[in-house]
Structure formats: structure tokens, C-alpha cells
C-alpha atoms as a PDB file:
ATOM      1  CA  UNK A   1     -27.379  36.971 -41.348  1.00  0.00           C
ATOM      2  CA  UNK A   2     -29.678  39.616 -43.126  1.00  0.00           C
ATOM      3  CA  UNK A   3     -31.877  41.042 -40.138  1.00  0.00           C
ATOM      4  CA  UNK A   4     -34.375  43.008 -42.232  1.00  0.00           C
ATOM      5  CA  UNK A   5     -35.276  43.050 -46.100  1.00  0.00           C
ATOM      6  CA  UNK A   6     -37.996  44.918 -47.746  1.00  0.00           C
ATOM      7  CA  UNK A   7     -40.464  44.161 -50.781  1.00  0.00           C
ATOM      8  CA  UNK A   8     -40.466  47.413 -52.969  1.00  0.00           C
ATOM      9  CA  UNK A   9     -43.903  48.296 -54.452  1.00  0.00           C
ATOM     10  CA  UNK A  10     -44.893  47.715 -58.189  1.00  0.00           C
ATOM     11  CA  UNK A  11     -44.306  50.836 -60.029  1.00  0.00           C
ATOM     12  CA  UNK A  12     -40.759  51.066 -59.101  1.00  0.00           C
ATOM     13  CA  UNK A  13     -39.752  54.072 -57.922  1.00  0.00           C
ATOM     14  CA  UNK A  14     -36.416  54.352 -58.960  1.00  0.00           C
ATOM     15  CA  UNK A  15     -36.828  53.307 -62.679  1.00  0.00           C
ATOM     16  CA  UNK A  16     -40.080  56.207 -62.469  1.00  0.00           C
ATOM     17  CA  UNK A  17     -37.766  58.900 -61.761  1.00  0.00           C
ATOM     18  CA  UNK A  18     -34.796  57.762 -63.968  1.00  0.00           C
ATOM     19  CA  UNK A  19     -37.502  57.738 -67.262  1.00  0.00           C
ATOM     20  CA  UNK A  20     -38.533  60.892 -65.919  1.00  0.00           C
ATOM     21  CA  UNK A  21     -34.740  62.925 -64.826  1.00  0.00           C
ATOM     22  CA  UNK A  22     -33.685  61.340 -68.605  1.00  0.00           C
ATOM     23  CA  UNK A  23     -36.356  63.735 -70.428  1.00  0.00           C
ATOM     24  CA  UNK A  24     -36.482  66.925 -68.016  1.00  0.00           C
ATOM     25  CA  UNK A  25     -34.014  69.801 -68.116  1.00  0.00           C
ATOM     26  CA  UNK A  26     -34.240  70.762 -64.442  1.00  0.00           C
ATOM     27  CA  UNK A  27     -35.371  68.864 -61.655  1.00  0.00           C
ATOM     28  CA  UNK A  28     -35.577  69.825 -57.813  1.00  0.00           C
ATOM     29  CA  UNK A  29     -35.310  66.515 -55.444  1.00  0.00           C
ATOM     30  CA  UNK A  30     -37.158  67.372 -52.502  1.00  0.00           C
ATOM     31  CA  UNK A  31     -35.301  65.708 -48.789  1.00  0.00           C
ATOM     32  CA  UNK A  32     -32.969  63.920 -50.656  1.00  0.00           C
ATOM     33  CA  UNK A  33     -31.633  62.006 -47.825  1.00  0.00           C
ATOM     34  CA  UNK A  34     -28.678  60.872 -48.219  1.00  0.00           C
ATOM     35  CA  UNK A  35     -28.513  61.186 -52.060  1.00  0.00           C
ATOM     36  CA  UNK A  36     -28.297  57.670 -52.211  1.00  0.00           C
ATOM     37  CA  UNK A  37     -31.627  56.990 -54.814  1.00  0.00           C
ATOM     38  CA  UNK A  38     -30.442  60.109 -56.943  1.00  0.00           C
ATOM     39  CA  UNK A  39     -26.889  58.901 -57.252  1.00  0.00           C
ATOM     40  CA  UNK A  40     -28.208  55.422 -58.956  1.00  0.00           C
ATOM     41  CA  UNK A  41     -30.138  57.301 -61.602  1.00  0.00           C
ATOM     42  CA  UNK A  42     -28.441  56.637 -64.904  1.00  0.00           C
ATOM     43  CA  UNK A  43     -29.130  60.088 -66.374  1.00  0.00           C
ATOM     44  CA  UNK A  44     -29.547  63.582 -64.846  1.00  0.00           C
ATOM     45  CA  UNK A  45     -31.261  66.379 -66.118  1.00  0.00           C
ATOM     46  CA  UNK A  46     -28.748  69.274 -67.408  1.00  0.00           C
ATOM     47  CA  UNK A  47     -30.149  71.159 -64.250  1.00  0.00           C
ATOM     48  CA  UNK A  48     -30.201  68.865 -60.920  1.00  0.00           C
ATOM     49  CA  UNK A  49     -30.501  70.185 -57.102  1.00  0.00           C
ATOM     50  CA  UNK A  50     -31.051  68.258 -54.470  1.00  0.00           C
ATOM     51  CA  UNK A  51     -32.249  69.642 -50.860  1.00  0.00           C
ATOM     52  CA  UNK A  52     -32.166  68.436 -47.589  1.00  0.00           C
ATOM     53  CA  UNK A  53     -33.624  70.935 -45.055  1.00  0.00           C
ATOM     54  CA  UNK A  54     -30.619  72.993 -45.982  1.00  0.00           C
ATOM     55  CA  UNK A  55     -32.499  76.805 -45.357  1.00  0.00           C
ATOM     56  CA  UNK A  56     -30.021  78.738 -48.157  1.00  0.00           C
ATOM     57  CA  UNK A  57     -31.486  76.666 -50.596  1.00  0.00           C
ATOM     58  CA  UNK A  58     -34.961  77.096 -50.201  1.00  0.00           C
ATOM     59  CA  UNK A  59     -34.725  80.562 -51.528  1.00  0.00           C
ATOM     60  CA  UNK A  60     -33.188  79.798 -54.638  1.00  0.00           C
ATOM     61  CA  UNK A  61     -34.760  76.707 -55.744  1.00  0.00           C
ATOM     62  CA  UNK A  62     -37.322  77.893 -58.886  1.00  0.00           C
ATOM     63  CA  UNK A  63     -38.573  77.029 -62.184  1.00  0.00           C
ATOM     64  CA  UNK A  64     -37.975  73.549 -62.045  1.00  0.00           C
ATOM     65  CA  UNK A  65     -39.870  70.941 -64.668  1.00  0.00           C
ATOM     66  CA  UNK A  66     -39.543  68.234 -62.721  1.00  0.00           C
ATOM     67  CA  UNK A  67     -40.060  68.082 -58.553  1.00  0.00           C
ATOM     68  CA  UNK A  68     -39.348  64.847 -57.147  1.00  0.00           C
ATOM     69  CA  UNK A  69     -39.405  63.150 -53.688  1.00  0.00           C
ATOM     70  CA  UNK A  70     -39.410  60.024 -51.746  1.00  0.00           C
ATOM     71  CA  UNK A  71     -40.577  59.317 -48.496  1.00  0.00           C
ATOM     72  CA  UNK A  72     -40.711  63.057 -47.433  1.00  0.00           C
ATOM     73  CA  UNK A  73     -41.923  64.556 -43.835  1.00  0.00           C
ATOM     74  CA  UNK A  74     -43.840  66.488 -44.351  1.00  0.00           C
ATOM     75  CA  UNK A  75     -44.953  67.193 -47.864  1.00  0.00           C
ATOM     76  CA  UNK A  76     -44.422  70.777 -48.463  1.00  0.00           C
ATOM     77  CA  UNK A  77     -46.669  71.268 -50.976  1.00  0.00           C
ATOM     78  CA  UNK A  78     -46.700  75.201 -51.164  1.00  0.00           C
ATOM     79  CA  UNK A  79     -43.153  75.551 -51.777  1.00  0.00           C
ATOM     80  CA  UNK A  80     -43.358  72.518 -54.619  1.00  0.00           C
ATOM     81  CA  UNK A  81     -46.100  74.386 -56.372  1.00  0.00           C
ATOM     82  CA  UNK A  82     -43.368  78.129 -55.946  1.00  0.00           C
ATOM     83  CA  UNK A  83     -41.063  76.125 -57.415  1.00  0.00           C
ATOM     84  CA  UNK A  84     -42.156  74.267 -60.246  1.00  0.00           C
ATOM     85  CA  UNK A  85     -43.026  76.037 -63.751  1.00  0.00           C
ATOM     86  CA  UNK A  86     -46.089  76.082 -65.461  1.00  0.00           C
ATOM     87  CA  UNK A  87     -46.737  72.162 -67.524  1.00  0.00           C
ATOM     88  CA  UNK A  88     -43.788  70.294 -64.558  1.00  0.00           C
ATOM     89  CA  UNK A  89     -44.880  67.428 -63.139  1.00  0.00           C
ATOM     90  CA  UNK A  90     -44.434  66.554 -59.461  1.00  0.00           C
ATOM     91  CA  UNK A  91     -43.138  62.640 -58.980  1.00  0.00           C
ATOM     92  CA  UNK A  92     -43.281  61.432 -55.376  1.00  0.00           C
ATOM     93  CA  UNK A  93     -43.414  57.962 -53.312  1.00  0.00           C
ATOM     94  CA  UNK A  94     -45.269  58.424 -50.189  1.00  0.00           C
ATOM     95  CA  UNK A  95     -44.975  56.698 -46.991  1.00  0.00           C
ATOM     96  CA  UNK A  96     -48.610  54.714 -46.983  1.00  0.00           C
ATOM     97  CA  UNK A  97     -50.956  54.990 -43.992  1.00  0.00           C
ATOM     98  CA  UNK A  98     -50.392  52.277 -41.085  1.00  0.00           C
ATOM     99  CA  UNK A  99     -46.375  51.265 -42.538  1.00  0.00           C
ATOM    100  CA  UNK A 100     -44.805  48.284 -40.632  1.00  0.00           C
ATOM    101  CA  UNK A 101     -47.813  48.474 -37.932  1.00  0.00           C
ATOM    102  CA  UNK A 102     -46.680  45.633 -36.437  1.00  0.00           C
ATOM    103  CA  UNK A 103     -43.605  46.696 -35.751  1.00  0.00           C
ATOM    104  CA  UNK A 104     -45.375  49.985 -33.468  1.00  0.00           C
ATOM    105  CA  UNK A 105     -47.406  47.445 -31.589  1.00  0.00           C
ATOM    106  CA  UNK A 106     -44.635  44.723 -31.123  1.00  0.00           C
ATOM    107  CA  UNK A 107     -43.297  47.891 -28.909  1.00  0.00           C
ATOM    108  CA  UNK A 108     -45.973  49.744 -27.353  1.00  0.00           C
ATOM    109  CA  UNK A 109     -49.194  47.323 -27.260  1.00  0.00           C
ATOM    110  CA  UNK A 110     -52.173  47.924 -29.031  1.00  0.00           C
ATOM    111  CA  UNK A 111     -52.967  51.179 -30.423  1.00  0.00           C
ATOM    112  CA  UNK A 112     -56.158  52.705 -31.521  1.00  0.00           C
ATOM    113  CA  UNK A 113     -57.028  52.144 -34.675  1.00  0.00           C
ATOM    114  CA  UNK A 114     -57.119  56.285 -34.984  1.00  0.00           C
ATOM    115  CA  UNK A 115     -53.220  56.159 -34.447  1.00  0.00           C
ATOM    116  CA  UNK A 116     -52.518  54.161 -37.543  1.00  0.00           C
ATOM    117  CA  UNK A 117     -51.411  57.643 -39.306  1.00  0.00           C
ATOM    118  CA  UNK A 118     -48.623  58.524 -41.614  1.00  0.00           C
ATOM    119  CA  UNK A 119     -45.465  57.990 -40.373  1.00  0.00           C
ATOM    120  CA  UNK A 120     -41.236  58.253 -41.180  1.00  0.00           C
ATOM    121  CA  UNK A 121     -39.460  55.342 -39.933  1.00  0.00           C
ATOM    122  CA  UNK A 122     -37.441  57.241 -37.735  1.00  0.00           C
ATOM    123  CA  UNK A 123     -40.530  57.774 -35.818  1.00  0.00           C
ATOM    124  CA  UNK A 124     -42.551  54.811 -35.783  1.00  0.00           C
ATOM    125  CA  UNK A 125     -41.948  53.948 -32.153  1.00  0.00           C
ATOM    126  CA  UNK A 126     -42.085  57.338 -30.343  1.00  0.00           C
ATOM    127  CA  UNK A 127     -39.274  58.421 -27.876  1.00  0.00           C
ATOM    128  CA  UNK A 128     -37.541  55.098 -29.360  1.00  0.00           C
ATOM    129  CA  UNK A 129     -33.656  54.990 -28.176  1.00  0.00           C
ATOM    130  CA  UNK A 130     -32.072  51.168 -27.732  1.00  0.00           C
ATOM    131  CA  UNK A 131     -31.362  51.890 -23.579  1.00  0.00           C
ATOM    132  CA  UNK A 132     -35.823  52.391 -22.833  1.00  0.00           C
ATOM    133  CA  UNK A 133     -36.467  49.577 -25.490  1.00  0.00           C
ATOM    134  CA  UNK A 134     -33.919  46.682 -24.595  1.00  0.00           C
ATOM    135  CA  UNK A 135     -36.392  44.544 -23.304  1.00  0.00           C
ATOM    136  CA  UNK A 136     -38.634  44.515 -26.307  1.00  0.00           C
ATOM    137  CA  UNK A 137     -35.506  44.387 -28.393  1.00  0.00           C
ATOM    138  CA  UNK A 138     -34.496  41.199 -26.821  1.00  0.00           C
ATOM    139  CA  UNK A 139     -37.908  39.952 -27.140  1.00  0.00           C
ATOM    140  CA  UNK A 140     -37.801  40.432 -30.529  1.00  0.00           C
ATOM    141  CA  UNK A 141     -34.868  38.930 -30.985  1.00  0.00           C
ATOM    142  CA  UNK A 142     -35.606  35.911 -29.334  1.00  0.00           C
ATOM    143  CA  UNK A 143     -38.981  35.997 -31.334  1.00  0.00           C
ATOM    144  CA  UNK A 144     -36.912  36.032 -34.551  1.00  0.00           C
ATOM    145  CA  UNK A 145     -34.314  33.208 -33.502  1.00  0.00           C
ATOM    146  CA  UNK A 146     -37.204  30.868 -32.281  1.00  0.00           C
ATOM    147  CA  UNK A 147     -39.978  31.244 -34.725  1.00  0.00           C
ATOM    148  CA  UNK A 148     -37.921  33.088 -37.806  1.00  0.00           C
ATOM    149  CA  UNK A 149     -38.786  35.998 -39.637  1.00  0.00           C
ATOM    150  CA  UNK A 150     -41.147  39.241 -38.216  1.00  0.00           C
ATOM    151  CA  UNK A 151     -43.303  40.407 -40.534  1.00  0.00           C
ATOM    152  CA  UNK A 152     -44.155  43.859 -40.700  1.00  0.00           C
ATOM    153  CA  UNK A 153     -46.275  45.453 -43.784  1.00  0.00           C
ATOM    154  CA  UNK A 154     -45.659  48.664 -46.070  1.00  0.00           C
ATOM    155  CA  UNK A 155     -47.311  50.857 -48.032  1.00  0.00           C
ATOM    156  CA  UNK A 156     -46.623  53.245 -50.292  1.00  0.00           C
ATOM    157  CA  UNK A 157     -48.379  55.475 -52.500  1.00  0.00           C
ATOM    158  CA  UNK A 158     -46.923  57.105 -55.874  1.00  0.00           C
ATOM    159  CA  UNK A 159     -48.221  60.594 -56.274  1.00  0.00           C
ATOM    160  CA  UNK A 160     -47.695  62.299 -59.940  1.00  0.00           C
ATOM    161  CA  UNK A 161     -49.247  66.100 -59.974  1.00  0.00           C
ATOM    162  CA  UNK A 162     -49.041  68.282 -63.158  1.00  0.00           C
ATOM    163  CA  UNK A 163     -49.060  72.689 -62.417  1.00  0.00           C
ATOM    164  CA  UNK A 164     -51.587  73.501 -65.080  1.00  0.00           C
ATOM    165  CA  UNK A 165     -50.110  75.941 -67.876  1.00  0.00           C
ATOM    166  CA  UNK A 166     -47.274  75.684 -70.505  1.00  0.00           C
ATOM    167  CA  UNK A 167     -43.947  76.349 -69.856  1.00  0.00           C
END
């Protein structure tokens, strides 16, 4: 039984960044992940890195035509502007304000409508571990079996940035 399913937004992401890896010549992906959106692209760049966090690679990461991201935490724009040349173009998909709100106050009650922030969905219910939250968890579960699906909304937003100058 699938337990969770999610509607992608419009401008599709993925086929975004394979137009764009097909036509650059080096590209930086910024908190890759697990590599698992790169690795579907049909064609990469002659040049391709892709960081995690890893500190050694933040040093020699430069000159890139192409900077690309999705879902990072937190956007670090300072080192995407070091590292890409003058005329690349930034592509990233952005978590949206207020993503699966329902979800944060199906676990921790109302919140103030100031709380309804960015957010990774690793930390959408604070201090979240399956032993503190088993109650809710089977309350959601029995929600789910009674009255069927739980509805939780997204949003993303696509960000595309050009650094002025020619390469």
C-alpha cells in the first residue's frame, strides 16, 4: 500500500536541469543528496561535480557555467556567486514557505501563523524521533485507515539567477 505520494510542480525540475546540464560545459550541483536527481539526467556537462557538505570540496569548486540545486538548507549564496563565472546561470528548486503545514500541526497543534517559515523535511516536526511521536503516529494512522488519504500541501519555488558579465 503506497503510504505517501507527491504532486511535482509545473516547470519540472528535472527536465529544467537536463535542457540545461545538455548545453553547459561545467556545472557545480549544490547538496546533491543522494545523487539520485543527477544520476537520471540524460546528459552531463563535460565538467560535472556534485557536493554534499563535503569541506575538501568547497575549496576547489570554481568557474562553473552552470550552479544547480534542489531543495538546499541553506542557500549559500556567497559561495554560488565565488563559484560561478561571469554570463552562468544559477538553476534551483526551493522548498516554498509553509510545505506540508498540515503535517507540523497534525503533530504539535496549532502554530502561529509567524512559524509557517522555510523548512527541509527532515525538520518539519522539531526534535521528531518515532519513540516521543508514537502516539500521534498511531493517530495518524488510524486517521488514514478510517477516513483515507492525509493531505498535506507543497510548495516550491524555481529560482534561475544569471552573474552579470561574459565568460
Amino acid at each position: 500500500m503506497t503510504r505517501a505520494t507527491e504532486q511535482r510542480p509545473s516547470w519540472g525540475y528535472h527536465r529544467l536541469l537536463g535542457e540545461r546540464l545538455a548545453h553547459a560545459t561545467a556545472a557545480l550541483d549544490v547538496q546533491t543528496g543522494g545523487g539520485e536527481v543527477l544520476a537520471g539526467v540524460p546528459t552531463l556537462p563535460r565538467t560535472m561535480v556534485a557536493t554534499e557538505s563535503w569541506p575538501p570540496n568547497l575549496a576547489r569548486a570554481t568557474a562553473f557555467d552552470l550552479v544547480t540545486s534542489r531543495h538546499p538548507a541553506p542557500v549559500w549564496w556567497a559561495e554560488i556567486a565565488r563559484v560561478l563565472r561571469p554570463g552562468g546561470t544559477c538553476l534551483a528548486q526551493h522548498v516554498g514557505p509553509a510545505s506540508v503545514w498540515e503535517l507540523v500541526e497534525f503533530f504539535l497543534g496549532p502554530q502561529p501563523e509567524a512559524a509557517r517559515h522555510l523548512r527541509k523535511v527532515i525538520w518539519i516536526v522539531p526534535g521528531f524521533t518515532m519513540e516521543s511521536h508514537l502516539p500521534r503516529l498511531r493517530a495518524l494512522d488510524a486517521l488514514i485507515r478510517a477516513e483515507g488519504p492525509f493531505v498535506a500541501h507543497s510548495s516550491r519555488t524555481l529560482v534561475e539567477a544569471r552573474r552579470p558579465g561574459t565568460p
